[in-house]
N, C-alpha and C. Protein backbone atom coordinates (compact mmCIF):
# COMPACT_ATOMS: atom_id res chain seq x y z
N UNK A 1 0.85 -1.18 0.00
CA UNK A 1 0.00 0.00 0.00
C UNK A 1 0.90 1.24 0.00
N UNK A 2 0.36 2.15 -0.72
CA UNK A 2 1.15 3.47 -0.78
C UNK A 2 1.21 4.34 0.44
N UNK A 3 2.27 4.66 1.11
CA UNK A 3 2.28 5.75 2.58
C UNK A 3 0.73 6.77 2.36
N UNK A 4 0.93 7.32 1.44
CA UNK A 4 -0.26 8.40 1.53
C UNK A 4 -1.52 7.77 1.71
N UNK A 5 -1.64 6.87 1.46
CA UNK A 5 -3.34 6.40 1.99
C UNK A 5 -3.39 5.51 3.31
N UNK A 6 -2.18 5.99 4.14
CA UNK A 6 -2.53 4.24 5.19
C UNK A 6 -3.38 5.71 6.20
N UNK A 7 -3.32 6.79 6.25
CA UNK A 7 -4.28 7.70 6.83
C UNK A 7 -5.32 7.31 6.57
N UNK A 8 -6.07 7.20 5.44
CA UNK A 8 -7.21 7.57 5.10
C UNK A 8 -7.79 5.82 5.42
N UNK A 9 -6.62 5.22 4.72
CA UNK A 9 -7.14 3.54 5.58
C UNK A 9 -7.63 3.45 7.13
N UNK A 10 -6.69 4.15 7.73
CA UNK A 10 -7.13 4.28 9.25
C UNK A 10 -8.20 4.96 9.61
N UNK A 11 -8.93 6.10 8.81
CA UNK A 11 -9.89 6.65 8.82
C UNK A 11 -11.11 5.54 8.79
N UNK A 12 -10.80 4.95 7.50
CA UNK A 12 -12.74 3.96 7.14
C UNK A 12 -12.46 2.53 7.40
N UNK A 13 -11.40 2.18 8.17
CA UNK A 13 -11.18 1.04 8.86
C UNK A 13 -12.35 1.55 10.37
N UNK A 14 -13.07 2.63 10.45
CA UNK A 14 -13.67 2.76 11.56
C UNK A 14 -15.17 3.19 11.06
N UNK A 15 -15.14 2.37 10.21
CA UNK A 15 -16.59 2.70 9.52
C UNK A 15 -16.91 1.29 9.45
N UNK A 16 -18.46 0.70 9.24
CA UNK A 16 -18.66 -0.42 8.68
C UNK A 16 -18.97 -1.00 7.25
N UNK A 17 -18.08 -1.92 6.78
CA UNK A 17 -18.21 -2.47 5.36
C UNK A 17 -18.79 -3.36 5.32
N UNK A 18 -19.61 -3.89 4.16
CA UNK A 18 -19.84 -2.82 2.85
C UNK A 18 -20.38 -1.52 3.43
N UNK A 19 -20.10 -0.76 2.75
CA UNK A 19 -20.98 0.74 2.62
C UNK A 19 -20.83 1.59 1.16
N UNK A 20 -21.61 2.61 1.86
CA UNK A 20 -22.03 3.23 0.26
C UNK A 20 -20.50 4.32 0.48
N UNK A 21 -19.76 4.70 -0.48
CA UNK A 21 -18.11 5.48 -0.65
C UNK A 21 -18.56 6.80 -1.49
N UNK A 22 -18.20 7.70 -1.42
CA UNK A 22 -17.91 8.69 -2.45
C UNK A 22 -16.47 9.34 -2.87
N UNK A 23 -15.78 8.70 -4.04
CA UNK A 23 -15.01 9.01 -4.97
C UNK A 23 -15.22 10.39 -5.61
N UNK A 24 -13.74 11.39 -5.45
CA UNK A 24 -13.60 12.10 -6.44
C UNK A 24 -12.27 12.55 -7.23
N UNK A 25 -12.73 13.00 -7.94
CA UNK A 25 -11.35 13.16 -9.06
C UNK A 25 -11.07 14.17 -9.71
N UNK A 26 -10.30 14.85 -9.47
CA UNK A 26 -10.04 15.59 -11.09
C UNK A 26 -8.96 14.84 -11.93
N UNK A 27 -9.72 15.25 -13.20
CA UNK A 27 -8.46 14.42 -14.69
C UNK A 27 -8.12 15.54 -15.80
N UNK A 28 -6.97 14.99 -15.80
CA UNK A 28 -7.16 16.38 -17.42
C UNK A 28 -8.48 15.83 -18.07
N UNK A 29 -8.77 16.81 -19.18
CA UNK A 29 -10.14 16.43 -19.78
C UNK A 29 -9.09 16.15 -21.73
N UNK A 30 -8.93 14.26 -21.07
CA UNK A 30 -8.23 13.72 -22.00
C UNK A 30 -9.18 12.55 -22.12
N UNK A 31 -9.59 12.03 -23.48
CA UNK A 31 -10.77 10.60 -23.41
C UNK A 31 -10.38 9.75 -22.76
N UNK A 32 -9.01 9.43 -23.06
CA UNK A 32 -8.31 8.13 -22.95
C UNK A 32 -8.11 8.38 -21.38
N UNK A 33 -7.67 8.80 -20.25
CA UNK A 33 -7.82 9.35 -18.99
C UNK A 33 -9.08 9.34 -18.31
N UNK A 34 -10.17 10.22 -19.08
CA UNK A 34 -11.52 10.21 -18.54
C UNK A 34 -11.76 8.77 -18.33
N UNK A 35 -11.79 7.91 -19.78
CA UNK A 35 -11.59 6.18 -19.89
C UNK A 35 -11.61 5.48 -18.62
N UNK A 36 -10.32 6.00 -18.80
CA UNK A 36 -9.59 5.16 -17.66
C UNK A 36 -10.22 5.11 -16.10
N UNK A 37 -10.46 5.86 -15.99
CA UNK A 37 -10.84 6.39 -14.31
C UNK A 37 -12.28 6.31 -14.23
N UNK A 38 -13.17 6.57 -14.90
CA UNK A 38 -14.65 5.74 -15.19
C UNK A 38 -14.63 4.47 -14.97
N UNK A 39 -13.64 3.76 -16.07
CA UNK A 39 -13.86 2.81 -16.04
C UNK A 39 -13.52 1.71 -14.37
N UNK A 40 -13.00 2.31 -13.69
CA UNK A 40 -12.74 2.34 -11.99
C UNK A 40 -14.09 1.18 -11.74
N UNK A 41 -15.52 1.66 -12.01
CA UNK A 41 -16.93 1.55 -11.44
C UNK A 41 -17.45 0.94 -12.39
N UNK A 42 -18.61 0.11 -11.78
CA UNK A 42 -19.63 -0.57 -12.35
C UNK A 42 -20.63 0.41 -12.84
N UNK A 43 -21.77 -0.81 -13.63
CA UNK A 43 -23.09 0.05 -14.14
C UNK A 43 -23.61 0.89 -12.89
N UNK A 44 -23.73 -0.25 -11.37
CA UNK A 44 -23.86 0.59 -10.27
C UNK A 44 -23.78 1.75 -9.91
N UNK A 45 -22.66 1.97 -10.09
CA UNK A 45 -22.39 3.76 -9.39
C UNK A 45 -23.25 4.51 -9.86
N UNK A 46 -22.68 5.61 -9.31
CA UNK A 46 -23.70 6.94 -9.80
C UNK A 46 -22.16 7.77 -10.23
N UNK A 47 -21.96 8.20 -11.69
CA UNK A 47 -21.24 9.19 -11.79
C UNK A 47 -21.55 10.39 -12.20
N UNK A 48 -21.03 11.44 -12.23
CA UNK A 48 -21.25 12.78 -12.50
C UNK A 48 -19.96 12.89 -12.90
N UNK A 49 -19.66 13.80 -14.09
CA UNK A 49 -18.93 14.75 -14.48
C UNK A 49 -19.20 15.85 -14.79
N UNK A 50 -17.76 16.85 -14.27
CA UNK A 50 -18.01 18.23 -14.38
C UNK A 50 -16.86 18.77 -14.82
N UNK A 51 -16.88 19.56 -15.80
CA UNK A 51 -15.80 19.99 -16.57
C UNK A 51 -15.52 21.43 -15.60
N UNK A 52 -14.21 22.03 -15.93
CA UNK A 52 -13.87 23.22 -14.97
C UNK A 52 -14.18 24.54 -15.72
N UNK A 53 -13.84 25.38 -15.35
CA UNK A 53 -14.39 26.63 -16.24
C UNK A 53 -13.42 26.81 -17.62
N UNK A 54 -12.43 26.52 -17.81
CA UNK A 54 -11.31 26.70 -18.49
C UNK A 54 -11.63 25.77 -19.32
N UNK A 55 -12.23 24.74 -19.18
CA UNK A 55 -12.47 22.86 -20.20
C UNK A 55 -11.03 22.22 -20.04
N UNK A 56 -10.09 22.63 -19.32
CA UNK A 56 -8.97 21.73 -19.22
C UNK A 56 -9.17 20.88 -18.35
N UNK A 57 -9.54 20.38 -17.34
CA UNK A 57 -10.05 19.13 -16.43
C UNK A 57 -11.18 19.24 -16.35
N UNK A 58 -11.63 18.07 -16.00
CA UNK A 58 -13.12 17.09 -15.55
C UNK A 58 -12.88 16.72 -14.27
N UNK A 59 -13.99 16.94 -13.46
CA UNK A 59 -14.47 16.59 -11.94
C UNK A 59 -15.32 15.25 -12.45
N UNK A 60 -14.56 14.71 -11.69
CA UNK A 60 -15.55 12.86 -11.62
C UNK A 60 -15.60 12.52 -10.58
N UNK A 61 -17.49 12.47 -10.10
CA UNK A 61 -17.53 11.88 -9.12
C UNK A 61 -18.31 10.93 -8.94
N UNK A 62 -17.90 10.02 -7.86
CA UNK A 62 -18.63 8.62 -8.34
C UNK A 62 -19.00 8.37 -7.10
N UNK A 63 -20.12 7.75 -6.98
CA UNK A 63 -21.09 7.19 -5.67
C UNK A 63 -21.20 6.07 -5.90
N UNK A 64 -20.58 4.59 -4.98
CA UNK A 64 -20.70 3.25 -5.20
C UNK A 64 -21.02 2.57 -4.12
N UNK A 65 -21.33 1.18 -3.88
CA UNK A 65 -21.04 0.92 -2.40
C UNK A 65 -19.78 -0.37 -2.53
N UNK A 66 -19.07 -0.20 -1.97
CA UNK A 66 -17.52 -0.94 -1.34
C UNK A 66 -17.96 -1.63 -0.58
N UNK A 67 -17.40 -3.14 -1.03
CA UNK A 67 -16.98 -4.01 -0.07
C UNK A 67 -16.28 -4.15 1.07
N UNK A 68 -15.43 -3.23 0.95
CA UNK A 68 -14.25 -3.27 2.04
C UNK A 68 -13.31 -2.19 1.82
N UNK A 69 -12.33 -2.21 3.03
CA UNK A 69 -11.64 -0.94 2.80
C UNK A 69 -10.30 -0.66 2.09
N UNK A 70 -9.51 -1.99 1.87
CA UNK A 70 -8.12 -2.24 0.75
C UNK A 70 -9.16 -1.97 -0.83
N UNK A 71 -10.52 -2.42 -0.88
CA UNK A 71 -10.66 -2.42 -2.24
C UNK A 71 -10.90 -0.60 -2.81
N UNK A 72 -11.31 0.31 -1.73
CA UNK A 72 -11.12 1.86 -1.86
C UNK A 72 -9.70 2.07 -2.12
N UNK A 73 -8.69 1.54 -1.28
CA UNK A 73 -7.08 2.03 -1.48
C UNK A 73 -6.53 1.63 -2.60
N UNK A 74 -7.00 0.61 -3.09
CA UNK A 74 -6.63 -0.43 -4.27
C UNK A 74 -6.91 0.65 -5.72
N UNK A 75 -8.04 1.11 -5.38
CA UNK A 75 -8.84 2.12 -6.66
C UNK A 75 -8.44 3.64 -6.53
N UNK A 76 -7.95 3.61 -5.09
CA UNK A 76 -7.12 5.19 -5.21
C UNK A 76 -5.28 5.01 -5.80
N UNK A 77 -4.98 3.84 -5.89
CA UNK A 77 -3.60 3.36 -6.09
C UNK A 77 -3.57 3.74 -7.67
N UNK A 78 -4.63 2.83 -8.15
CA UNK A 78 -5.20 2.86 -9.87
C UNK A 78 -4.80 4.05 -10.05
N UNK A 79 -5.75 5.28 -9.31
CA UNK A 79 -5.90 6.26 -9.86
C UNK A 79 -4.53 7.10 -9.55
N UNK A 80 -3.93 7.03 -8.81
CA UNK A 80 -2.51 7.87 -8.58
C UNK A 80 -1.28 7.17 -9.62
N UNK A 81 -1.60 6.30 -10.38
CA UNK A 81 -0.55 5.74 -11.36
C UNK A 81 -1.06 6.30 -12.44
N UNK A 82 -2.22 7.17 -12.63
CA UNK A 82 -2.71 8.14 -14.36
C UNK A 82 -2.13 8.82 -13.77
N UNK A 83 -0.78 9.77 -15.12
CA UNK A 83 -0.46 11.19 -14.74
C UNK A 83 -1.54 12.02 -14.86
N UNK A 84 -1.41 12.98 -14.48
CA UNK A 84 -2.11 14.24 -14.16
C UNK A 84 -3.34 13.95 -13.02
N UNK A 85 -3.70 12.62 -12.73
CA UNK A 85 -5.36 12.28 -12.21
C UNK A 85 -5.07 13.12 -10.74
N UNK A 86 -5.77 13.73 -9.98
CA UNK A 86 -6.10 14.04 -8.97
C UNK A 86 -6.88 13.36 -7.67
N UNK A 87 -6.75 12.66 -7.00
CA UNK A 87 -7.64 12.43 -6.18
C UNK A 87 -8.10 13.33 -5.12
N UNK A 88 -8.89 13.43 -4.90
CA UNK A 88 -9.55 14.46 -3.17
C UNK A 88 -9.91 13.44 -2.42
């Protein structure tokens, strides 16, 4: 696991799983990127995108429910190996 998330592990290690998660992102507003980081989630989720005022990044946010709490760190790992992706 990557140092920067064993915080946030310790955070929803005090929550109960499954539960419902909310994911967000900024990406450059590149297809192949957007792609990628969508493709994160099932038909399930709920996503929203929101482009920024400029149209150079997209806000993606996604509402799912998680099994557990390595499979959130696992999907924030994904997402910190796209350059430019942002997580919040």
């Amino acid at each position: 696991m990557v140092e920067i998330f064993s915080k946030l592990k310790e955070q929803l290690l005090l929550q109960e799983w499954p539960n419902v998660y909310y994911f967000k992102f900024i990406v450059p507003n590149d297809s192949e990127k957007l792609a990628l980081v969508t493709s994160f989630f099932d038909d399930n989720a709920e996503i929203t995108l929101h482009p920024s005022k400029t149209g150079k990044y997209m806000s993606i946010s996604a509402k799912t429910v998680m099994m557990d709490v390595d499979s959130i760190i696992v999907l924030y790992e994904r997402a910190a190996a796209i350059p430019g992706v942002i997580s919040l």
